[in-house]
C-alpha atoms as a PDB file:
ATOM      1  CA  UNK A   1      48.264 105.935 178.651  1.00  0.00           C
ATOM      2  CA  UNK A   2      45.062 106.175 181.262  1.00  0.00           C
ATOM      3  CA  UNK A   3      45.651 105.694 184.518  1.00  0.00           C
ATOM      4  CA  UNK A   4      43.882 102.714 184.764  1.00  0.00           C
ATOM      5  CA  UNK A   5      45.814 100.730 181.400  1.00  0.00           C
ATOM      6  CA  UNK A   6      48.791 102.337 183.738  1.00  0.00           C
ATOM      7  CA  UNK A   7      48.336 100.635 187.190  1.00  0.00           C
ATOM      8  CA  UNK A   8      47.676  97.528 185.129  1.00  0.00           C
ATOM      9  CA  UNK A   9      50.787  97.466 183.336  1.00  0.00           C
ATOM     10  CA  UNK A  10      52.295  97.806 186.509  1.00  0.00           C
ATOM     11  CA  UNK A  11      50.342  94.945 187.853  1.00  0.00           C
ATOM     12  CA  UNK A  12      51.088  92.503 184.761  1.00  0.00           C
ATOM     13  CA  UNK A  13      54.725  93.572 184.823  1.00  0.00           C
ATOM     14  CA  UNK A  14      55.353  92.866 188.316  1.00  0.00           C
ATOM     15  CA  UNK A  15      53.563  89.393 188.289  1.00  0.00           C
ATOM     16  CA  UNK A  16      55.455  88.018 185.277  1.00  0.00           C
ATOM     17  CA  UNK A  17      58.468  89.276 186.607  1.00  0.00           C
ATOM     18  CA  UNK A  18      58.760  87.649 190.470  1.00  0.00           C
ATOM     19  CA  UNK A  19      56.440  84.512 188.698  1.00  0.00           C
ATOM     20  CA  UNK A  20      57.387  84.661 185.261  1.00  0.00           C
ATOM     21  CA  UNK A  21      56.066  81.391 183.120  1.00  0.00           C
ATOM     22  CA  UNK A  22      57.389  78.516 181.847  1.00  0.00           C
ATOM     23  CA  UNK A  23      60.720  79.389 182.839  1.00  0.00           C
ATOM     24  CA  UNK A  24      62.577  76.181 182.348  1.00  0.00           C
ATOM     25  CA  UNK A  25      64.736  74.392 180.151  1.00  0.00           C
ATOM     26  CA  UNK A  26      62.916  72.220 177.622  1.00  0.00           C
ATOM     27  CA  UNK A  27      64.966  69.254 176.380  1.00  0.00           C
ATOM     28  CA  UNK A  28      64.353  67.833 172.876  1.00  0.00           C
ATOM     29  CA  UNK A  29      64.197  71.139 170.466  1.00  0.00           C
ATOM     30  CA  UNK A  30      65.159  73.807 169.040  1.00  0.00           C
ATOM     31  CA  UNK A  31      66.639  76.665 171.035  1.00  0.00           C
ATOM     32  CA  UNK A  32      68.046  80.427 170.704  1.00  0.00           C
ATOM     33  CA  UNK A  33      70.185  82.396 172.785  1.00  0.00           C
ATOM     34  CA  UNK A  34      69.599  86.677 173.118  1.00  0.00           C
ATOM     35  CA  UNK A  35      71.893  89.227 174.503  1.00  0.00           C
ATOM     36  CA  UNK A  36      71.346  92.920 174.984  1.00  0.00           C
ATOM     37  CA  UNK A  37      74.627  93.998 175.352  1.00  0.00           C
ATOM     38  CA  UNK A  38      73.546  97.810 176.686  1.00  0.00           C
ATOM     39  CA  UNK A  39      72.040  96.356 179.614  1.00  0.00           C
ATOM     40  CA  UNK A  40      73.500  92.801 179.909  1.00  0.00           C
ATOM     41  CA  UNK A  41      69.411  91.222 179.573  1.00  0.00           C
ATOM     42  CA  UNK A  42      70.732  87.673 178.083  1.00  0.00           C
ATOM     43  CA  UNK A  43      67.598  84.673 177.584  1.00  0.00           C
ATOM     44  CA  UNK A  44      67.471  81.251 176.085  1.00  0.00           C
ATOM     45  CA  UNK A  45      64.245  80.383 174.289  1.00  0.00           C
ATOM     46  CA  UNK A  46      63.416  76.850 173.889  1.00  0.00           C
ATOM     47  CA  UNK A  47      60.796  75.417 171.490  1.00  0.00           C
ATOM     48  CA  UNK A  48      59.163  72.375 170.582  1.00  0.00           C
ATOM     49  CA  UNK A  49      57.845  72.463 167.590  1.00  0.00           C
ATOM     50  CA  UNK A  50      55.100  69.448 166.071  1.00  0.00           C
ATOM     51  CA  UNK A  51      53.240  69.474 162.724  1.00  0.00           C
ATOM     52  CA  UNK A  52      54.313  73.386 162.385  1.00  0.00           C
ATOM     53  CA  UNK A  53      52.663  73.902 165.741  1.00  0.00           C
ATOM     54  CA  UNK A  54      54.211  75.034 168.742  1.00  0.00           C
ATOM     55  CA  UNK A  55      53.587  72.073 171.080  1.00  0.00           C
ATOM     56  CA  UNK A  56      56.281  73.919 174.160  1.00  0.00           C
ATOM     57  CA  UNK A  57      57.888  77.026 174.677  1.00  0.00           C
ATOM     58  CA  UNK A  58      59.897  77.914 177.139  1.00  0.00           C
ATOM     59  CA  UNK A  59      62.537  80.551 178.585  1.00  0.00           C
ATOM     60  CA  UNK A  60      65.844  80.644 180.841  1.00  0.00           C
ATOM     61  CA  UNK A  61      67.871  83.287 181.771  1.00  0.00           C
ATOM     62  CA  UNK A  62      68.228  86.981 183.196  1.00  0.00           C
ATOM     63  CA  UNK A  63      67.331  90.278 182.776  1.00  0.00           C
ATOM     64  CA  UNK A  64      65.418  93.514 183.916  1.00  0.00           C
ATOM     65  CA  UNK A  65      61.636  93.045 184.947  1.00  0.00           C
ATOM     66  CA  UNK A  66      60.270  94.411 181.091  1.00  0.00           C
ATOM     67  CA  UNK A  67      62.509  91.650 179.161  1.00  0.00           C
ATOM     68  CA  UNK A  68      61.593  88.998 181.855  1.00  0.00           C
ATOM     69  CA  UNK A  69      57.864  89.617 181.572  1.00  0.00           C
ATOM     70  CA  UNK A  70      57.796  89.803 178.128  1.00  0.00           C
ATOM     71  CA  UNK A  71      59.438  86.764 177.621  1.00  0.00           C
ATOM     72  CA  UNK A  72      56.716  85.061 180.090  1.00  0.00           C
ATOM     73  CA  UNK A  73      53.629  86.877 178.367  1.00  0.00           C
ATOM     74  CA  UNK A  74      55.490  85.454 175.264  1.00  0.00           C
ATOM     75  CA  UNK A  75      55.400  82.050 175.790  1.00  0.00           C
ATOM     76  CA  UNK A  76      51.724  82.129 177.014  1.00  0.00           C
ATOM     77  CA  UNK A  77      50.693  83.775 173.890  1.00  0.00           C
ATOM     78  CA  UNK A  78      52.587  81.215 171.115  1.00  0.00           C
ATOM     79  CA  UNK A  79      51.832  78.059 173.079  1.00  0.00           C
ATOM     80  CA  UNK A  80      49.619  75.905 170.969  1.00  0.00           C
ATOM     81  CA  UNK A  81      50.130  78.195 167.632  1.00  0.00           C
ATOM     82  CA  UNK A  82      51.580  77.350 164.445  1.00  0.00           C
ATOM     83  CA  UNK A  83      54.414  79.387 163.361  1.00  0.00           C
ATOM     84  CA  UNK A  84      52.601  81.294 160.933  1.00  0.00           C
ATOM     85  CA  UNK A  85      50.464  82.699 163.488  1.00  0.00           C
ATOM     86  CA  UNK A  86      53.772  82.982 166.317  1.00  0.00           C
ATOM     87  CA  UNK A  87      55.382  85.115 163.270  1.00  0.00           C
ATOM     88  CA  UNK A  88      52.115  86.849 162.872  1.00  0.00           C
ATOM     89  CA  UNK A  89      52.067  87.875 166.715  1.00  0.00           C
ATOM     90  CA  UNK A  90      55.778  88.963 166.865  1.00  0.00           C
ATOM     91  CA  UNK A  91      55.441  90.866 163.562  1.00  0.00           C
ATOM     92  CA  UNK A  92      51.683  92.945 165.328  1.00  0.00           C
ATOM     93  CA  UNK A  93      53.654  92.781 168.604  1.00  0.00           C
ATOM     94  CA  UNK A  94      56.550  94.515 167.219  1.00  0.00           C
ATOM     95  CA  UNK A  95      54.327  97.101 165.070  1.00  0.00           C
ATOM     96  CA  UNK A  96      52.624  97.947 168.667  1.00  0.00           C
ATOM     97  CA  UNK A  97      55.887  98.689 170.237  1.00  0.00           C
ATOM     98  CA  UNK A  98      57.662 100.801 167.658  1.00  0.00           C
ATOM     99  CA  UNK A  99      54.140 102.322 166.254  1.00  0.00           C
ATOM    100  CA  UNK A 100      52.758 105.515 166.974  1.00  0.00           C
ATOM    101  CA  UNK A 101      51.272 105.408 170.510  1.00  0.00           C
ATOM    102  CA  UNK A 102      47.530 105.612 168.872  1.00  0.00           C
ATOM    103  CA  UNK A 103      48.346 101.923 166.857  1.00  0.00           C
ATOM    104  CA  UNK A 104      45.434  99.510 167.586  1.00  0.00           C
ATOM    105  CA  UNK A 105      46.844  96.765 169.516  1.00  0.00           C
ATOM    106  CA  UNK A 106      43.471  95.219 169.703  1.00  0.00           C
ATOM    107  CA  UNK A 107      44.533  91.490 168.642  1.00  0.00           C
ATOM    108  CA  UNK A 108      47.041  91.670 170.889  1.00  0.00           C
ATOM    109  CA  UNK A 109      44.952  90.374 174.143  1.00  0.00           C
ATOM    110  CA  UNK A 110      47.592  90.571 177.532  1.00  0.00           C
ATOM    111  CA  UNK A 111      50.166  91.722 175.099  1.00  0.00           C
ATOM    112  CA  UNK A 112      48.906  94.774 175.163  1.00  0.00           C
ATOM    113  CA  UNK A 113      49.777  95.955 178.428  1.00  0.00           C
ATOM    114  CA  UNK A 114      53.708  96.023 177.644  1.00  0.00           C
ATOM    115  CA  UNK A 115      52.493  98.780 174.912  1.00  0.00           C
ATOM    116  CA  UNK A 116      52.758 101.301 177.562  1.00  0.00           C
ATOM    117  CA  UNK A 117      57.207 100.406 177.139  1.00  0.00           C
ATOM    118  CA  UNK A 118      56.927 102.423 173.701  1.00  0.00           C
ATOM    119  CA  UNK A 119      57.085 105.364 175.945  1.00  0.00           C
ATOM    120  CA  UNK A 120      60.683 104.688 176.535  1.00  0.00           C
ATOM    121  CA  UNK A 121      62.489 103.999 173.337  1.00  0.00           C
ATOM    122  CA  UNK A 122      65.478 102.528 175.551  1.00  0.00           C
ATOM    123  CA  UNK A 123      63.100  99.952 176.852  1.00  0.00           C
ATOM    124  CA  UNK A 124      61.768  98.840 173.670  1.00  0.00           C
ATOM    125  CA  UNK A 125      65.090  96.378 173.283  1.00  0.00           C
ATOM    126  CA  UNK A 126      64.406  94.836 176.433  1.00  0.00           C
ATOM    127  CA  UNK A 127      60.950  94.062 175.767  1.00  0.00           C
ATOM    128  CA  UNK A 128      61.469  93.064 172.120  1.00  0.00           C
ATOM    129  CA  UNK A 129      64.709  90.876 173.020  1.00  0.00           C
ATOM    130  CA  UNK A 130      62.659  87.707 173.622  1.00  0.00           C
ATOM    131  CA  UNK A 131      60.693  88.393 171.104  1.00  0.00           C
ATOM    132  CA  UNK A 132      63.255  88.125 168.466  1.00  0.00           C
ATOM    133  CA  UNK A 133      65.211  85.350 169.898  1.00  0.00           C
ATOM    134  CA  UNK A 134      62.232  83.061 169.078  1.00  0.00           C
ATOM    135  CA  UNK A 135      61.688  83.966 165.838  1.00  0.00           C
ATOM    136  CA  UNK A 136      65.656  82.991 165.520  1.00  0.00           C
ATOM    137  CA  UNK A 137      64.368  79.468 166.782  1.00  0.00           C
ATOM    138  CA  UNK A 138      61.775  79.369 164.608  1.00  0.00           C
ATOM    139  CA  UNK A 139      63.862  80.060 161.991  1.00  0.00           C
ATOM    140  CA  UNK A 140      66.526  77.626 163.603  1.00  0.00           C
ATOM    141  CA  UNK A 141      69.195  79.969 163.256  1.00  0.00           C
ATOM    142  CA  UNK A 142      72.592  79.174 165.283  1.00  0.00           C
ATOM    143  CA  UNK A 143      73.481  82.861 166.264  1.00  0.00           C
ATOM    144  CA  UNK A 144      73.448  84.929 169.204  1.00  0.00           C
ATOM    145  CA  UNK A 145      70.342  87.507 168.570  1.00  0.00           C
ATOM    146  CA  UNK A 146      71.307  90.851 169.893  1.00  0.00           C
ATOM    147  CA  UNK A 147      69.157  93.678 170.055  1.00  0.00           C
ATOM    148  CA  UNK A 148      71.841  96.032 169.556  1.00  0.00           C
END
């Protein structure tokens, strides 16, 4: 990663971290809970769903600065889509962070700065975890997603 892609990883990280959005509850959907058991990063997603688009989504909970971020950078990117293109983003999202570090991440927009966390395979749960506990609300699963 350039030093410049670098510093603004940084940047993005930090910002979604101390102001990370649409953290609230959101009453009057569906909802998932995730746990990462290895380092105790635990989030509830919340979404509204309307017409198979996702009218809100939102996030509670607690975790390291990578899962808390992500989850933010998550909800601004699959507010206002319909769940085919939500499981389209978590499906390129997830190629980007398990990938070879030369995968275009080009549709990927803001996203792409967290591709700098496939670096460190340890931090690739923390940044997937919210990640996969919306799909399990999409998918209106009742079970605790773990990325263990």
């Amino acid at each position: 990663m350039n030093d410049e892609l670098q510093d603004l990883y940084q940047e993005v990280i930090l910002d979604h971290n101390k102001r990370p959005r649409n953290f609230r509850v959101l009453d009057g959907g569906r909802q998932a809970e995730g746990y990462n058991p290895l380092c105790g990063d635990r989030f509830t997603v919340y979404l509204q769903i309307d017409n198979g688009l996702i009218k809100d989504v939102s996030f509670q909970g607690s975790g390291c600065a990578i899962s808390k971020a992500s989850a933010s950078l998550m909800t601004e990117s699959v507010k206002g889509k319909s769940i085919e293109e939500a499981k389209a983003t978590f499906d390129e999202f997830q190629k980007m962070l398990t990938g070879p570090t030369d995968a275009p991440t080009d549709n990927l927009g803001k996203l792409t700065v967290l591709a700098g966390v496939r670096q460190f395979p340890v931090r690739v749960k923390c940044a997937s975890l919210a990640w996969h506990t919306l799909k399990s609300a999409v998918d209106a699963r009742d079970e605790v997603v773990s990325t263990e």
